[in-house]
N, C-alpha and C. Protein backbone atom coordinates (compact mmCIF):
# COMPACT_ATOMS: atom_id res chain seq x y z
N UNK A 1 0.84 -1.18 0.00
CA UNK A 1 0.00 0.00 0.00
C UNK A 1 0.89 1.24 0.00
N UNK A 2 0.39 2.46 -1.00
CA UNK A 2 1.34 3.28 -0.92
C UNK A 2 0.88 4.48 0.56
N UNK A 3 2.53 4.74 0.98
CA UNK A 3 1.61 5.71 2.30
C UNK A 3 1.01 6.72 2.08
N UNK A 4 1.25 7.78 1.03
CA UNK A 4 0.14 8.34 0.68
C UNK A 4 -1.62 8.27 0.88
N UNK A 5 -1.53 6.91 0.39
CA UNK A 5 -2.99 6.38 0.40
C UNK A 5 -3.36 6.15 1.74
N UNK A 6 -2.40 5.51 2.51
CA UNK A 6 -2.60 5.19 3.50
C UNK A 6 -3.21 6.09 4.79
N UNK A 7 -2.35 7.47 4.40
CA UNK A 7 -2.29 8.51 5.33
C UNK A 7 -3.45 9.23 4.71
N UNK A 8 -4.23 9.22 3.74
CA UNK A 8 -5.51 9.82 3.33
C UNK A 8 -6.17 9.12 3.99
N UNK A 9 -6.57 7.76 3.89
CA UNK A 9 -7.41 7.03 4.67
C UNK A 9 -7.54 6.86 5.91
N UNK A 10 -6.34 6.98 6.15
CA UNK A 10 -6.19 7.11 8.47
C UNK A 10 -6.94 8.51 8.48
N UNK A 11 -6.69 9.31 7.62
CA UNK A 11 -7.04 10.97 7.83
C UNK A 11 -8.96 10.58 7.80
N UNK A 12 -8.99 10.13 6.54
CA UNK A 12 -10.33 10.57 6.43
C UNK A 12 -11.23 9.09 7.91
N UNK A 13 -10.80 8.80 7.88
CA UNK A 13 -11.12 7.55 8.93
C UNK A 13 -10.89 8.33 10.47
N UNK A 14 -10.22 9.29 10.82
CA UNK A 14 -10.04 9.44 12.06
C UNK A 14 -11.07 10.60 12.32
N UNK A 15 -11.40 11.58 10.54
CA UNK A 15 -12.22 12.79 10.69
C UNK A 15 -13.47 12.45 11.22
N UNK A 16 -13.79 11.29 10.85
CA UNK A 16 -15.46 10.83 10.49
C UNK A 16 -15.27 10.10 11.72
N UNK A 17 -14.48 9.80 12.43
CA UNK A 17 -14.74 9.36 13.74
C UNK A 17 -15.21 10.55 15.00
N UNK A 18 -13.85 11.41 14.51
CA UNK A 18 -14.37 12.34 15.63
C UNK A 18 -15.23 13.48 14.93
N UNK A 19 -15.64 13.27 13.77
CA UNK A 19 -17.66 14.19 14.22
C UNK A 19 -18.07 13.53 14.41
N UNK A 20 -18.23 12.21 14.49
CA UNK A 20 -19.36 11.11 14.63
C UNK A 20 -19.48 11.41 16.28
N UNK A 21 -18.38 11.11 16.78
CA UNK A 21 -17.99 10.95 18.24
C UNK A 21 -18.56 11.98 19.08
N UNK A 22 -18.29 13.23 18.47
CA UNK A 22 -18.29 14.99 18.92
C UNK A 22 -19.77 14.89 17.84
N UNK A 23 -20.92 14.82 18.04
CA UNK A 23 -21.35 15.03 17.15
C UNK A 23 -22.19 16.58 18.10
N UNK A 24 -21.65 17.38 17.52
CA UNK A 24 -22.12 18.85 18.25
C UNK A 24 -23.54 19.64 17.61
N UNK A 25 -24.14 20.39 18.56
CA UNK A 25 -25.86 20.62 18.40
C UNK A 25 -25.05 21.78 17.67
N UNK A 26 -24.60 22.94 18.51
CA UNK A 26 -24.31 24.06 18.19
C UNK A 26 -23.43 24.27 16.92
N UNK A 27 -24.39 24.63 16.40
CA UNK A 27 -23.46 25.01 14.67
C UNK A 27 -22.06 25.68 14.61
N UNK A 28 -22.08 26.47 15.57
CA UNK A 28 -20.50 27.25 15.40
C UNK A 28 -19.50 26.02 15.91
N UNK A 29 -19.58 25.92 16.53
CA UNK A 29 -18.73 24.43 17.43
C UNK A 29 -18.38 23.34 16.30
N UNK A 30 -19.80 23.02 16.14
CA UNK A 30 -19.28 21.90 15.03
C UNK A 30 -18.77 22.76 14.13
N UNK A 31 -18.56 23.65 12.92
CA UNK A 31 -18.21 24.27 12.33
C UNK A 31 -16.25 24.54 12.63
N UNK A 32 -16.34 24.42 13.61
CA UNK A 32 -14.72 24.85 14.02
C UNK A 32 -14.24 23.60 14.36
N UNK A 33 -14.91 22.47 14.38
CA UNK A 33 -14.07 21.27 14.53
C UNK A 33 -14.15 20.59 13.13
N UNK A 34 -14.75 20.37 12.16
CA UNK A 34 -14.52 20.85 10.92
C UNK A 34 -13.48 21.28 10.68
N UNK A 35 -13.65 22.85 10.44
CA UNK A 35 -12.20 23.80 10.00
C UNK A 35 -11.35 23.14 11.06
N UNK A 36 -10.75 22.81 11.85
CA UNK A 36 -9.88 22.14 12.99
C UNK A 36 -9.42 20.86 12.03
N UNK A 37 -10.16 19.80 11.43
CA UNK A 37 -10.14 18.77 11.64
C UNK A 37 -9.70 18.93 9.90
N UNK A 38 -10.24 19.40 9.45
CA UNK A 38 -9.27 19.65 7.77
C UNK A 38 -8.66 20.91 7.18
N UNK A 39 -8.52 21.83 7.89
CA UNK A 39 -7.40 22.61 7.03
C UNK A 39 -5.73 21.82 7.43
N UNK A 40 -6.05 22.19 6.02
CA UNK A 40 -4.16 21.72 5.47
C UNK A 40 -3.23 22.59 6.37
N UNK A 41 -3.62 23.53 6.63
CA UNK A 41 -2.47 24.66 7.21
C UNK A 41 -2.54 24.64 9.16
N UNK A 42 -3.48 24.76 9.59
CA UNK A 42 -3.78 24.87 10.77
C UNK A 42 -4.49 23.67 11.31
N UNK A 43 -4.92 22.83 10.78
CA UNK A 43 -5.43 21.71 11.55
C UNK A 43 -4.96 20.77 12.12
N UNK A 44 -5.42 19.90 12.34
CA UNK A 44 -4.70 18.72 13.19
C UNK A 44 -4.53 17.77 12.11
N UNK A 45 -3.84 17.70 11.01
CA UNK A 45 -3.28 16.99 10.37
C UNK A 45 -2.40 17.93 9.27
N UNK A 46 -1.73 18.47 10.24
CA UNK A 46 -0.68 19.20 9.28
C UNK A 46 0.24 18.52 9.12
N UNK A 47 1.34 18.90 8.37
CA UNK A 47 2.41 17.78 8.23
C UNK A 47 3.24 18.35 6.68
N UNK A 48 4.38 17.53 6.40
CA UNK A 48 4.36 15.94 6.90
C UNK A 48 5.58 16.20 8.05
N UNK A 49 5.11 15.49 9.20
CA UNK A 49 5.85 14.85 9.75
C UNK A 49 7.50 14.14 10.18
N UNK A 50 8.47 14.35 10.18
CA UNK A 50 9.52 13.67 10.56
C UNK A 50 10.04 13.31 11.70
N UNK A 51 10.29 12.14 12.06
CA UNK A 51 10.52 12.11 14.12
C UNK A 51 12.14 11.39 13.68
N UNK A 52 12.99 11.87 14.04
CA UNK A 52 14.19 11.12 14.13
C UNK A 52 14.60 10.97 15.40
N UNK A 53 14.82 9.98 16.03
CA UNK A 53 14.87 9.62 17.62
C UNK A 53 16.92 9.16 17.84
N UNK A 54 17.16 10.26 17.98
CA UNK A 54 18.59 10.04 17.93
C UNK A 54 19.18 9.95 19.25
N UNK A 55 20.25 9.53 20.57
CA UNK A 55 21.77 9.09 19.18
C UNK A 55 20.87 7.30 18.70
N UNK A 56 21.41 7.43 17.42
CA UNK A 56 21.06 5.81 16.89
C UNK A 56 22.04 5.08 17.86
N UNK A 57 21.87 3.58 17.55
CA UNK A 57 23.24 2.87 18.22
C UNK A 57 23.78 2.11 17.19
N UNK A 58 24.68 1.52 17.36
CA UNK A 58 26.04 0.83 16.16
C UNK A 58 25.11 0.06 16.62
N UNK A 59 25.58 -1.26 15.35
CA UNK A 59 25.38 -2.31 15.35
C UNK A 59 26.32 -3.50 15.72
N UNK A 60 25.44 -4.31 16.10
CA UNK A 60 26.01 -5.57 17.25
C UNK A 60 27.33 -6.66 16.48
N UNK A 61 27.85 -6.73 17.03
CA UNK A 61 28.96 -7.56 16.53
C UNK A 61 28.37 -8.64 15.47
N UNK A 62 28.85 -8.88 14.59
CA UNK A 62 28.29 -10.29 13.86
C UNK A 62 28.03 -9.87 12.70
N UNK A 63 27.63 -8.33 12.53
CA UNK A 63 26.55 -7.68 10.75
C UNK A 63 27.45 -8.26 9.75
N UNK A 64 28.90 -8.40 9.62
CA UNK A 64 29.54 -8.67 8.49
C UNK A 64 29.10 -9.45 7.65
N UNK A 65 28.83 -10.56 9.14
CA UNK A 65 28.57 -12.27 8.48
C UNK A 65 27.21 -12.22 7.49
N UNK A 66 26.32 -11.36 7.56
CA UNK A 66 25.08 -11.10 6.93
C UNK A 66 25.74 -10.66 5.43
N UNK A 67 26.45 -9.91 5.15
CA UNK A 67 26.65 -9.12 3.79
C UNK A 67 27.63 -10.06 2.93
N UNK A 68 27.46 -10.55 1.79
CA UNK A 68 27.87 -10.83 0.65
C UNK A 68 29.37 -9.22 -0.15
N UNK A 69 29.10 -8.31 0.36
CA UNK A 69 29.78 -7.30 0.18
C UNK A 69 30.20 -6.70 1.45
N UNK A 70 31.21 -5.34 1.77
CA UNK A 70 31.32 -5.02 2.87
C UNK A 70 31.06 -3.64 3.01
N UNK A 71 30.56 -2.89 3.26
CA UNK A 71 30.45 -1.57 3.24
C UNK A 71 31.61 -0.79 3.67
N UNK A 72 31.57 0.63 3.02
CA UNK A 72 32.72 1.56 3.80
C UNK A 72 32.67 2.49 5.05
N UNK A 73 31.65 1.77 5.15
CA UNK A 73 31.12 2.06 6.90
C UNK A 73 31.03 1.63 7.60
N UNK A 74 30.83 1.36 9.09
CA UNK A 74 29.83 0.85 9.83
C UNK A 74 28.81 1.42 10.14
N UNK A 75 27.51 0.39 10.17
CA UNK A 75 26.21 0.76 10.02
C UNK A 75 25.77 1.13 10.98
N UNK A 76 24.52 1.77 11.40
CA UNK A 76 23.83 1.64 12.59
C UNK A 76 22.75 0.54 12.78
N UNK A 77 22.34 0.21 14.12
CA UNK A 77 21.86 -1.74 14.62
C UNK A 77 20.45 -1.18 13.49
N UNK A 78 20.04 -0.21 13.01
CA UNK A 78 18.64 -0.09 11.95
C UNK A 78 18.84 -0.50 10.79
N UNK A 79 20.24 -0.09 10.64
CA UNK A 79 21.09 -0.49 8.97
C UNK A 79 21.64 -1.77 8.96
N UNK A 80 21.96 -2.22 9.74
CA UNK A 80 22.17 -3.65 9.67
C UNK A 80 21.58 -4.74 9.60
């Protein structure tokens, strides 16, 4: 699945949950959770996103034995 698609569908799947959920009498209210819930710029699905959770750590003794080639690095334990 491409994430694109993916991340439209969590989007539109999480919108229609919470009006369903919030389903509000007062027109202005609902109206601003709406505008809240889909503008591109200010809402709660702005983005995109990047989380890099650093320091990484090296990788564990042994990665060589895995590679057919050797790199001119050492990797980190994600890259290995």
């Amino acid at each position: 699945m491409k994430p694109t698609l993916a991340a439209a569908q969590l989007r539109g799947s999480l919108t229609q949950y919470l009006t369903t959920t919030y389903a509000l009498a007062d027109e202005d209210t609902r109206v601003a959770l709406e505008r809240f819930l889909g503008d591109p710029e200010t809402g709660i699905f702005r983005g995109p996103y990047l989380r890099i959770r650093t320091p990484f750590h090296p990788a564990d003794d042994g990665w060589r034995s895995a590679l057919e080639w050797q790199p001119s690095f050492t990797p980190w334990r994600h890259q290995a």
